[in-house]
PDB file of N, CA and C in Angstrom:
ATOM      1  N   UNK A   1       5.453 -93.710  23.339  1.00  0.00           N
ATOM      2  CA  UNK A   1       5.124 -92.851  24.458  1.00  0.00           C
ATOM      3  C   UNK A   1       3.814 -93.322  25.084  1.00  0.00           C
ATOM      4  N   UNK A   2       3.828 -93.818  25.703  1.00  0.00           N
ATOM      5  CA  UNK A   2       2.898 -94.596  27.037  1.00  0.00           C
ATOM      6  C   UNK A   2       1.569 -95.219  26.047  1.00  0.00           C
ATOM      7  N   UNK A   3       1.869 -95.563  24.656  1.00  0.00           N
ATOM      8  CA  UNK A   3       0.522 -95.343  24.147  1.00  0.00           C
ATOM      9  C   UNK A   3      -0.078 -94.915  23.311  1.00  0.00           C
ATOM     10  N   UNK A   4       0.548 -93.826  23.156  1.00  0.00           N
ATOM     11  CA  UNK A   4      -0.205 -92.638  22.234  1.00  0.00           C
ATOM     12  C   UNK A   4       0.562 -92.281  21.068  1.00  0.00           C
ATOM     13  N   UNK A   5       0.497 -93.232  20.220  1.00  0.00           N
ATOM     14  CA  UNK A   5       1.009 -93.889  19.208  1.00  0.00           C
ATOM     15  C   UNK A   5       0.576 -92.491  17.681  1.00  0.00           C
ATOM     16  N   UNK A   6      -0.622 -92.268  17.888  1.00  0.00           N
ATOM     17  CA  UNK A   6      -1.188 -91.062  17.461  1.00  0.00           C
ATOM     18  C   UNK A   6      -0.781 -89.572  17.130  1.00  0.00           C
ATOM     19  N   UNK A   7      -0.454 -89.525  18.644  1.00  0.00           N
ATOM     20  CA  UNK A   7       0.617 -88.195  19.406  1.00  0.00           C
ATOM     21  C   UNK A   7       0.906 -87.926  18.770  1.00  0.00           C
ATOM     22  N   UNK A   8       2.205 -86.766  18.023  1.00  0.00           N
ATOM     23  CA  UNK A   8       3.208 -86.674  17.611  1.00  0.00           C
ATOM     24  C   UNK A   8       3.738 -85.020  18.439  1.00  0.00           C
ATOM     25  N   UNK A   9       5.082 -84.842  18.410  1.00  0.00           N
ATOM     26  CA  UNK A   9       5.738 -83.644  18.344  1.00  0.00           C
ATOM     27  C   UNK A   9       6.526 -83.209  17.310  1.00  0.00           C
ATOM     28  N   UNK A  10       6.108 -82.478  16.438  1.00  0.00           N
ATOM     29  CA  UNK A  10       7.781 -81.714  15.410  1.00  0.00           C
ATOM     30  C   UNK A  10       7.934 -80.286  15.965  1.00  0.00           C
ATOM     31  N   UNK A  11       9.239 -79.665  16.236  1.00  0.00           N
ATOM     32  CA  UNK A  11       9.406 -78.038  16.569  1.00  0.00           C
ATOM     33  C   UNK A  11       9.088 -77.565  14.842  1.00  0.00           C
ATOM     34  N   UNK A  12       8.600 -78.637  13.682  1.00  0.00           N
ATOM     35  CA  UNK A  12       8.201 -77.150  12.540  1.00  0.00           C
ATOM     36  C   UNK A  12       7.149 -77.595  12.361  1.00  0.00           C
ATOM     37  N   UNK A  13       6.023 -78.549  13.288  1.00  0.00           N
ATOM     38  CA  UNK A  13       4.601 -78.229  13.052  1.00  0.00           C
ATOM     39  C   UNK A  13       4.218 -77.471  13.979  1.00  0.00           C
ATOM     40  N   UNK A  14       3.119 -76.448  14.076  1.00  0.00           N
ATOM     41  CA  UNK A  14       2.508 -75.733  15.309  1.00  0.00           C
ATOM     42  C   UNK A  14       3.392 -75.187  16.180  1.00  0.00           C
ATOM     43  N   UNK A  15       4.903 -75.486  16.355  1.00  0.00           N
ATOM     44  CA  UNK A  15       5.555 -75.157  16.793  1.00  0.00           C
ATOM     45  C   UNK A  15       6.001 -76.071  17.881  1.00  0.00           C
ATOM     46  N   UNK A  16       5.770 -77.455  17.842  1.00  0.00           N
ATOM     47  CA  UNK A  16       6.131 -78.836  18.347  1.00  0.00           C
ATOM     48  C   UNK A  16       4.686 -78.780  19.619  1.00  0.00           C
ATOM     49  N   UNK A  17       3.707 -78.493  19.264  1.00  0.00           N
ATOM     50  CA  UNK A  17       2.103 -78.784  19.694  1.00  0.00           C
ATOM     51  C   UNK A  17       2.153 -80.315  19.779  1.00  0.00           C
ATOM     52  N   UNK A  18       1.898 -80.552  20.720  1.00  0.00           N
ATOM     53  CA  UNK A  18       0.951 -82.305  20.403  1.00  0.00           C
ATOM     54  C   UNK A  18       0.049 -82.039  19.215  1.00  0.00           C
ATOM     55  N   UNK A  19       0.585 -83.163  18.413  1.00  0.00           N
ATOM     56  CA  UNK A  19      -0.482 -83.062  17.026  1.00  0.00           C
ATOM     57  C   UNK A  19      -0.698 -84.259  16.746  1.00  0.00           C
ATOM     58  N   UNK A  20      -1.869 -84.011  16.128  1.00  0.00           N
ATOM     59  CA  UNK A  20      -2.406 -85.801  15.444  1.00  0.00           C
ATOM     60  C   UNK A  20      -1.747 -85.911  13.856  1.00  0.00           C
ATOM     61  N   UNK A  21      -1.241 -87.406  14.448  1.00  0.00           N
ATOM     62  CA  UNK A  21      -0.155 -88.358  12.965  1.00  0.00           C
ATOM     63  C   UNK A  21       0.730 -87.469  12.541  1.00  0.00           C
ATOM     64  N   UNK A  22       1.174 -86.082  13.196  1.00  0.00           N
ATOM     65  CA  UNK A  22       2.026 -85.509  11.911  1.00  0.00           C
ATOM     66  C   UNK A  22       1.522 -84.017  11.300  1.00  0.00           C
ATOM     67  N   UNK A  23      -0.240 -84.533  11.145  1.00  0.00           N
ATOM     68  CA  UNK A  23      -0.633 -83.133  11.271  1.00  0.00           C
ATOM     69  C   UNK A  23      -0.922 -81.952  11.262  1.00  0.00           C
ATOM     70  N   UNK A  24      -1.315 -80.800  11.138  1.00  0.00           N
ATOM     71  CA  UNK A  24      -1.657 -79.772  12.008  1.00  0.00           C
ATOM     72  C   UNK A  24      -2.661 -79.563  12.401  1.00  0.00           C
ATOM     73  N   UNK A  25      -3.427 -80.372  12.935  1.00  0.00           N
ATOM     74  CA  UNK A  25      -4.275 -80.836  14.004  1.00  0.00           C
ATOM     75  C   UNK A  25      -3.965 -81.081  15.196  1.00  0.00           C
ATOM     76  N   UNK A  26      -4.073 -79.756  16.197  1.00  0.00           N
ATOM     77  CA  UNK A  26      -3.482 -79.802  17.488  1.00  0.00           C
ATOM     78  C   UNK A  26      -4.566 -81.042  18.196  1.00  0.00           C
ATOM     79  N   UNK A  27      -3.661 -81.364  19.403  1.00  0.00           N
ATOM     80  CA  UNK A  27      -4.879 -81.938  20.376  1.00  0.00           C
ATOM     81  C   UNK A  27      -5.686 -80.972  21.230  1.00  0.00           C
ATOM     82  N   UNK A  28      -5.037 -79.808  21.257  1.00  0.00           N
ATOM     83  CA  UNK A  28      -6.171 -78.906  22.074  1.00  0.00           C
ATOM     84  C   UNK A  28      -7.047 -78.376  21.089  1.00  0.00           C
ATOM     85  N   UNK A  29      -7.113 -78.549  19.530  1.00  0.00           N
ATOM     86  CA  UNK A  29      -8.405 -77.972  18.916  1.00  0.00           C
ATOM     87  C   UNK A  29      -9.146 -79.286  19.037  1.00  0.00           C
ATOM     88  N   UNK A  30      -9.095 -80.128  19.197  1.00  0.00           N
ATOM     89  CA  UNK A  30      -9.596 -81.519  19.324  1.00  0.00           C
ATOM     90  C   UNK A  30     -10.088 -81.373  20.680  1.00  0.00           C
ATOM     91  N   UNK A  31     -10.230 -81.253  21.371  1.00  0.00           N
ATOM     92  CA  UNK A  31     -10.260 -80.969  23.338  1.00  0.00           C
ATOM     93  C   UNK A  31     -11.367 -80.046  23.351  1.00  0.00           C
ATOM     94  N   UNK A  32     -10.954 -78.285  22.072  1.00  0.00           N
ATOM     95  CA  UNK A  32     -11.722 -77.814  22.255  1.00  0.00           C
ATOM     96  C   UNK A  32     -12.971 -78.217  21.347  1.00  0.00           C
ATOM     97  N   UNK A  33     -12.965 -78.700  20.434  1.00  0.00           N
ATOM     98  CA  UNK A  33     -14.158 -78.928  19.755  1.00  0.00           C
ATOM     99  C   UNK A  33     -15.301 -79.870  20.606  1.00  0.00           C
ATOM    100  N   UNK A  34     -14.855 -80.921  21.800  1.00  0.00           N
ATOM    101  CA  UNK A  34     -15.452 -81.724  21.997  1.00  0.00           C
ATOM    102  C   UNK A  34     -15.850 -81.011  23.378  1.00  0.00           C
ATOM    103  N   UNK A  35     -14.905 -80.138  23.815  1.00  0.00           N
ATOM    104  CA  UNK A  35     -15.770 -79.042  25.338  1.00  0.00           C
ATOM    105  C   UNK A  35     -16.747 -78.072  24.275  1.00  0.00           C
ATOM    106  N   UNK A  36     -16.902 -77.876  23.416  1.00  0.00           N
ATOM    107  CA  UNK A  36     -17.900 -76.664  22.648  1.00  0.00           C
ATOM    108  C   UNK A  36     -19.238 -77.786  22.069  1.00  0.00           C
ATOM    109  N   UNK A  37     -19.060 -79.305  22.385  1.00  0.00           N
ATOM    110  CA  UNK A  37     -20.331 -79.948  21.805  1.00  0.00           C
ATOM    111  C   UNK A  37     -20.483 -80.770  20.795  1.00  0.00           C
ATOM    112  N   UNK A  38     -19.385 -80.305  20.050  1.00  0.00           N
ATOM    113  CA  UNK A  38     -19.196 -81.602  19.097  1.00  0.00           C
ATOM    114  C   UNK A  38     -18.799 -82.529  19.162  1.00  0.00           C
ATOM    115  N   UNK A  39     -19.577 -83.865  18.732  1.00  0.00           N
ATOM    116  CA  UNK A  39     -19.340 -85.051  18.647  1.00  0.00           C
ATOM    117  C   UNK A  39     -18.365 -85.811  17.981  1.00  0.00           C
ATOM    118  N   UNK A  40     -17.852 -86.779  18.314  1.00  0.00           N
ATOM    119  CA  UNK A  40     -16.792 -87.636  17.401  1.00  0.00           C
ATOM    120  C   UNK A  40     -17.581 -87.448  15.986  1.00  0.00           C
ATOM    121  N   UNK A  41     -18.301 -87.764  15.565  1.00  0.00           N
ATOM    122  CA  UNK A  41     -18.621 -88.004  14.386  1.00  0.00           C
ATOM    123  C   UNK A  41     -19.381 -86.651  13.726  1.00  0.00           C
ATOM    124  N   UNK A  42     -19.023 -85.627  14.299  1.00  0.00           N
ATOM    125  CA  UNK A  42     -19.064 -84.672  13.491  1.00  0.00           C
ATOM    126  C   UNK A  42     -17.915 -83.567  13.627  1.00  0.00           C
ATOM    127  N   UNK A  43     -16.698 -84.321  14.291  1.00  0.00           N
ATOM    128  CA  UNK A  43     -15.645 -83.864  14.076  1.00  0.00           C
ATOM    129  C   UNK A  43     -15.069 -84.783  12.971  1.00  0.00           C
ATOM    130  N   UNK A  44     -15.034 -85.883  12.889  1.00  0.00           N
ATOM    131  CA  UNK A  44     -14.398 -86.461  11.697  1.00  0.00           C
ATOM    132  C   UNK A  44     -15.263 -86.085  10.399  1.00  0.00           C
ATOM    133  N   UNK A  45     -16.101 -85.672  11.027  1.00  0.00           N
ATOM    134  CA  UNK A  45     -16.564 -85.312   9.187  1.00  0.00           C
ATOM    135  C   UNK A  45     -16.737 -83.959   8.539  1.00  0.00           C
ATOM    136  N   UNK A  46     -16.021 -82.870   9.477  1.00  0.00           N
ATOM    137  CA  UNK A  46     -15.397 -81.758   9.606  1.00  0.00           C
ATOM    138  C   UNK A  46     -13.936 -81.769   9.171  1.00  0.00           C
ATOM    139  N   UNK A  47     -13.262 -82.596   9.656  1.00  0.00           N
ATOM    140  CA  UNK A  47     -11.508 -82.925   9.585  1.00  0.00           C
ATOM    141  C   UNK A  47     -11.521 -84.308   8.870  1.00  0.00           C
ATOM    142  N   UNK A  48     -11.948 -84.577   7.756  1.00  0.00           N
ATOM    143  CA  UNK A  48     -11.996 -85.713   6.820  1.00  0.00           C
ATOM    144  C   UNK A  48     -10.386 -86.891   7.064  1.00  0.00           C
ATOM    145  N   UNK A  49      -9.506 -85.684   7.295  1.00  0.00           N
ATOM    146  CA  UNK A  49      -8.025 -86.177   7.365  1.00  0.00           C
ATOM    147  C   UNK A  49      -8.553 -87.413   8.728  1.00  0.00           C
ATOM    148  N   UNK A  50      -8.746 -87.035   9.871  1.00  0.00           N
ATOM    149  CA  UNK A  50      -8.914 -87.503  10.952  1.00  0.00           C
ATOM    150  C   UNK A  50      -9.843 -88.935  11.225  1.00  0.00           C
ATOM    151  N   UNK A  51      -9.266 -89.809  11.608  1.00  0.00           N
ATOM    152  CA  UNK A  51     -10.166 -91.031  11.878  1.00  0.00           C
ATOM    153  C   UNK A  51     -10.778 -90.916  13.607  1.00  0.00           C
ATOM    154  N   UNK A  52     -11.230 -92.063  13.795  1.00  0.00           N
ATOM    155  CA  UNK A  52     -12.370 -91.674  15.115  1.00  0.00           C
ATOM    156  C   UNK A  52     -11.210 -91.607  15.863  1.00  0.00           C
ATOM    157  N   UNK A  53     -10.661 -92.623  15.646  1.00  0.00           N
ATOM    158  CA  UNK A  53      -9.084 -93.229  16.942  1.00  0.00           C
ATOM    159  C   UNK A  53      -8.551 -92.488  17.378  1.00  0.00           C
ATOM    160  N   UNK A  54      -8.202 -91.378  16.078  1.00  0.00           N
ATOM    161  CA  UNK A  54      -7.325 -89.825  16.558  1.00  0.00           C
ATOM    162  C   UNK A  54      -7.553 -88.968  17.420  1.00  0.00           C
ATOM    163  N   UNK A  55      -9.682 -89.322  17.583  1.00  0.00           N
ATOM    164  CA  UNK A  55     -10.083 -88.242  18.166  1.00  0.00           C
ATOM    165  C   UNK A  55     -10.085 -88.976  19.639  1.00  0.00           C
ATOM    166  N   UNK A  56     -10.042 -90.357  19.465  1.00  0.00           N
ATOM    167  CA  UNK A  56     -10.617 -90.632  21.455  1.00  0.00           C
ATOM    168  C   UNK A  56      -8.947 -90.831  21.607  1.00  0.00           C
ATOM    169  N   UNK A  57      -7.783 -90.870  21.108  1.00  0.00           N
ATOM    170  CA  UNK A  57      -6.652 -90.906  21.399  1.00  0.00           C
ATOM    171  C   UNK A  57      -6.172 -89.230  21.743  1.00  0.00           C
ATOM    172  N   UNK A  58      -6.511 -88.413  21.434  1.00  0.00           N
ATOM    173  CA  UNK A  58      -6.527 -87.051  21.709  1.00  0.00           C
ATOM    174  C   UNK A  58      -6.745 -86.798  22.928  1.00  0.00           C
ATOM    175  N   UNK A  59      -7.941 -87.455  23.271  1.00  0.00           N
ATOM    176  CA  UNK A  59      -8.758 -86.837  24.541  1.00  0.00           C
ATOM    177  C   UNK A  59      -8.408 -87.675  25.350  1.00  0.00           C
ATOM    178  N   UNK A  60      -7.738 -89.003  25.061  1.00  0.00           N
ATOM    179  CA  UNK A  60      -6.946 -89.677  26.057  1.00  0.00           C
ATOM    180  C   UNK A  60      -5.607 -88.879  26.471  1.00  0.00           C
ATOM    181  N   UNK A  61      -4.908 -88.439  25.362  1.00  0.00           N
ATOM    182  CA  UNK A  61      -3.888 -87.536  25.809  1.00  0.00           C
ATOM    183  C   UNK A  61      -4.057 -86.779  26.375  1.00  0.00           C
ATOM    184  N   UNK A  62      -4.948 -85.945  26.216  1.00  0.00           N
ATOM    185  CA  UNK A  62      -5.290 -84.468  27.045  1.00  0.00           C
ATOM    186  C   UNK A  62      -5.526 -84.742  28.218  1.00  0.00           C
ATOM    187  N   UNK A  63      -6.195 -86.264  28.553  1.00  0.00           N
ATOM    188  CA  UNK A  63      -6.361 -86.653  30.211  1.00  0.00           C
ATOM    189  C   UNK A  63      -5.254 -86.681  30.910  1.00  0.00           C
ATOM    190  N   UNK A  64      -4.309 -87.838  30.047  1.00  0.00           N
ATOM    191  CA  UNK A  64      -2.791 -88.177  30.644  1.00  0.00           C
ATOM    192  C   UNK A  64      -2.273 -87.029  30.914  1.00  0.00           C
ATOM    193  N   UNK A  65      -2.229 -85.855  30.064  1.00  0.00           N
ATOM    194  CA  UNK A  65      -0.977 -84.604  30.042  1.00  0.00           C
ATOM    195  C   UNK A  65      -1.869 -83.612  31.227  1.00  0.00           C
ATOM    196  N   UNK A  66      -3.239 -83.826  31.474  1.00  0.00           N
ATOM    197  CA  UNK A  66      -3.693 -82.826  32.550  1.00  0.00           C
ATOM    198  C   UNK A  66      -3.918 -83.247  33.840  1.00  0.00           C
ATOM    199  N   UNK A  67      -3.084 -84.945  34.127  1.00  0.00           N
ATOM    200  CA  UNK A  67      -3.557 -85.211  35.240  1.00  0.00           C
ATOM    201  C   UNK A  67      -2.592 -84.382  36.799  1.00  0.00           C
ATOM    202  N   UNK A  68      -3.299 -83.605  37.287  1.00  0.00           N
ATOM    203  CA  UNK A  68      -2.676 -82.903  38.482  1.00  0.00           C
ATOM    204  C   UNK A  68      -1.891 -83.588  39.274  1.00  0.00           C
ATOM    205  N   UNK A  69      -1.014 -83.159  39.686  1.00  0.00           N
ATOM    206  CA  UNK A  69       0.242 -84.083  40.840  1.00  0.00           C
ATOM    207  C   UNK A  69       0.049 -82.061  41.862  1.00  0.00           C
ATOM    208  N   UNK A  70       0.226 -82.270  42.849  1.00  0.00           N
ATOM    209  CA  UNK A  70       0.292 -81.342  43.965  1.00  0.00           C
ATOM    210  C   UNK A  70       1.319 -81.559  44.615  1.00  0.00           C
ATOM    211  N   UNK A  71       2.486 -80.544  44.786  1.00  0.00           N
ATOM    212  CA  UNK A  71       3.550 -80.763  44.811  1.00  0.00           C
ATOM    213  C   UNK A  71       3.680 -79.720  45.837  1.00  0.00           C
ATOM    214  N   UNK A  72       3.643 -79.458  47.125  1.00  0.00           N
ATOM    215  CA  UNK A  72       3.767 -78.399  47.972  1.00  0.00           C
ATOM    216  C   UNK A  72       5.395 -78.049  48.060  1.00  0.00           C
ATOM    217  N   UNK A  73       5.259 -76.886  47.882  1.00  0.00           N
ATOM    218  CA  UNK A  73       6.468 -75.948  47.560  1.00  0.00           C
ATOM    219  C   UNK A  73       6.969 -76.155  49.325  1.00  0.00           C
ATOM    220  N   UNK A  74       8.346 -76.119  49.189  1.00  0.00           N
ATOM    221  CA  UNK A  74       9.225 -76.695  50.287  1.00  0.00           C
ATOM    222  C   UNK A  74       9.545 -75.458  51.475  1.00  0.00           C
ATOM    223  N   UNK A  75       8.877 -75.478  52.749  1.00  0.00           N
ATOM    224  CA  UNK A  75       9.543 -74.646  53.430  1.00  0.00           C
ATOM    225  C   UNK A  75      10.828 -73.694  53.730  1.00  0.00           C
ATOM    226  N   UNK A  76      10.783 -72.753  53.319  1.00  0.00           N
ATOM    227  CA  UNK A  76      11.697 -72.053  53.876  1.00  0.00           C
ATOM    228  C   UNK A  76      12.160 -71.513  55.594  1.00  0.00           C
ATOM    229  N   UNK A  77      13.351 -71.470  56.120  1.00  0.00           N
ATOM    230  CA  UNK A  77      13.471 -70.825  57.134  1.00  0.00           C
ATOM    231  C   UNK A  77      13.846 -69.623  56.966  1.00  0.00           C
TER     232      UNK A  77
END
């Protein structure tokens, strides 16, 4: 998937969440830890499971999956 080799989906983790390797390490607790201030390297040493890769591959995902497309809704008569 474009990349993100990391990624994963299962419907019986999180409930098929983007998760890191498998997981239950969403990418949005990863997203949010790094909008609240924490650093790569004191998220991996919080989530021991987690290598750095997981975390800048995360936040690469979260870019890819939030990039906006504007799609103007189609006139009606």
């Amino acid at each position: 998937m474009l990349g993100f080799d990391r990624i994963t989906f299962d419907p019986n983790i999180l409930g098929g969440k983007a998760c890191i390797r498998g997981m239950r390490i969403s990418v949005s607790l990863v997203v949010n830890l790094v909008a609240n201030g924490m650093t790569l390297s004191e998220i991996v040493a919080e989530y021991p499971n987690l290598e750095e890769q997981d975390v800048t591959q995360a936040l690469r995902y979260a870019a890819w999956a939030s990039d906006d497309v504007f799609i103007p809704a189609a006139e009606t008569a």
